[in-house]
Protein backbone atom coordinates (compact mmCIF):
# COMPACT_ATOMS: atom_id res chain seq x y z
CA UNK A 1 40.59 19.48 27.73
CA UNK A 2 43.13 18.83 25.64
CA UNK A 3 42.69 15.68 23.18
CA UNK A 4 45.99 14.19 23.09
CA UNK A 5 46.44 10.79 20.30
CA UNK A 6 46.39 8.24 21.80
CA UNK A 7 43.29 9.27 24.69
CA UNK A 8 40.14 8.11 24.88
CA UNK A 9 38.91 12.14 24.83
CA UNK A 10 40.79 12.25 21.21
CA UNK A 11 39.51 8.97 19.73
CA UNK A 12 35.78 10.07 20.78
CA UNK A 13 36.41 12.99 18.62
CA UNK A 14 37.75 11.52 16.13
CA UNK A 15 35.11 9.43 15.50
CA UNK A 16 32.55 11.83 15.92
CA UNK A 17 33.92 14.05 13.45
CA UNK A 18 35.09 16.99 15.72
CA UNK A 19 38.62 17.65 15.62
CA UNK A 20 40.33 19.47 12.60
CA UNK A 21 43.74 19.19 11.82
CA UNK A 22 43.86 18.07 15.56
CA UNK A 23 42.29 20.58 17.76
CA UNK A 24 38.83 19.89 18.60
CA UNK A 25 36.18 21.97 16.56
CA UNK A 26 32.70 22.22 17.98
CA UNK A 27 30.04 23.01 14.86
CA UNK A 28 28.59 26.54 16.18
CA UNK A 29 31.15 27.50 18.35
CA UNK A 30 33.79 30.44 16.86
CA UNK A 31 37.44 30.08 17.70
CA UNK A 32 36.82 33.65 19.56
CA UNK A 33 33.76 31.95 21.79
CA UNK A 34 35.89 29.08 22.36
CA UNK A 35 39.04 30.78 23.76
CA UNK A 36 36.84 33.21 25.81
CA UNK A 37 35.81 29.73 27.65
CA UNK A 38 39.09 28.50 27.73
CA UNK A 39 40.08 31.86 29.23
CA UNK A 40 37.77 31.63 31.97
CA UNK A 41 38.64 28.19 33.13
CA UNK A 42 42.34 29.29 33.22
CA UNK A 43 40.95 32.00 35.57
CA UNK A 44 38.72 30.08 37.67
CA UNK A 45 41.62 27.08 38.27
CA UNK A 46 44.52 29.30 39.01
CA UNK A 47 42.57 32.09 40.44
CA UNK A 48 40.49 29.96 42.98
CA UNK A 49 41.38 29.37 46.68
CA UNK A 50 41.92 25.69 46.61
CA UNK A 51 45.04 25.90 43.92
CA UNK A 52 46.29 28.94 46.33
CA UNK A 53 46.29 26.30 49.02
CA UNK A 54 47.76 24.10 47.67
CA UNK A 55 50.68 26.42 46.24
CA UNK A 56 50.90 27.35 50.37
CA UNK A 57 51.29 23.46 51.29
CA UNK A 58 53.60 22.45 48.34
CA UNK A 59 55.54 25.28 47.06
CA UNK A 60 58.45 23.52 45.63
CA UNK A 61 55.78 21.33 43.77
CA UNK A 62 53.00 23.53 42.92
CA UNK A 63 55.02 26.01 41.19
CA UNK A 64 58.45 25.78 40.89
CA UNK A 65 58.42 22.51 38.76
CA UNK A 66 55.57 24.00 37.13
CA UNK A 67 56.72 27.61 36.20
CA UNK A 68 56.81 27.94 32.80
CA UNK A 69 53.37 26.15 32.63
CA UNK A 70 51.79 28.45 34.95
CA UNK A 71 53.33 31.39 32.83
CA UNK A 72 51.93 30.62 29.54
CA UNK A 73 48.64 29.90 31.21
CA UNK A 74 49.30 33.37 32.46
CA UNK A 75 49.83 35.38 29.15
CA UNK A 76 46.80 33.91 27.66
CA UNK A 77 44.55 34.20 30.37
CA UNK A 78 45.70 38.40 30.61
CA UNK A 79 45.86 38.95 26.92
CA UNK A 80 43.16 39.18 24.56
CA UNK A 81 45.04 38.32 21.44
CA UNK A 82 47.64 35.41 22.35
CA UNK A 83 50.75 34.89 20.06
CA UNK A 84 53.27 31.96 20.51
């Protein structure tokens, strides 16, 4: 998840001490550990047979609107080192 200002996600953060210069930071958990999770949820999501379906049912939707999303989500999930 993404801890946007304004959400209750980021304020719980915030007042537990875990984000850093607004990302969320996790006290034994390496940046390396942490995308390798992130990684894998990209994979299982957009990867899985129910967003396929989906994608099938409501093309114009599901991806077209959504391109460039689905295209970063791409390069990071296929590349180990990800540069913007």
């Amino acid at each position: 998840m993404i801890p946007f200002p304004g959400t209750p996600f980021y304020t719980e953060l915030q007042e537990k001490g875990l984000l850093k210069e607004g990302a969320p930071h996790y006290p034994g958990l390496t940046r390396e550990e942490m995308e390798t999770m992130v990684r894998k949820a990209y994979r299982k999501f957009y990867v899985g047979l129910p967003f396929f379906t989906q994608l099938l049912r409501h093309p114009r939707e599901m991806f077209f609107s959504r391109f460039w999303a689905y295209y970063n989500a791409l390069k990071f999930m296929l590349w180990k080192k990800y540069i913007r």
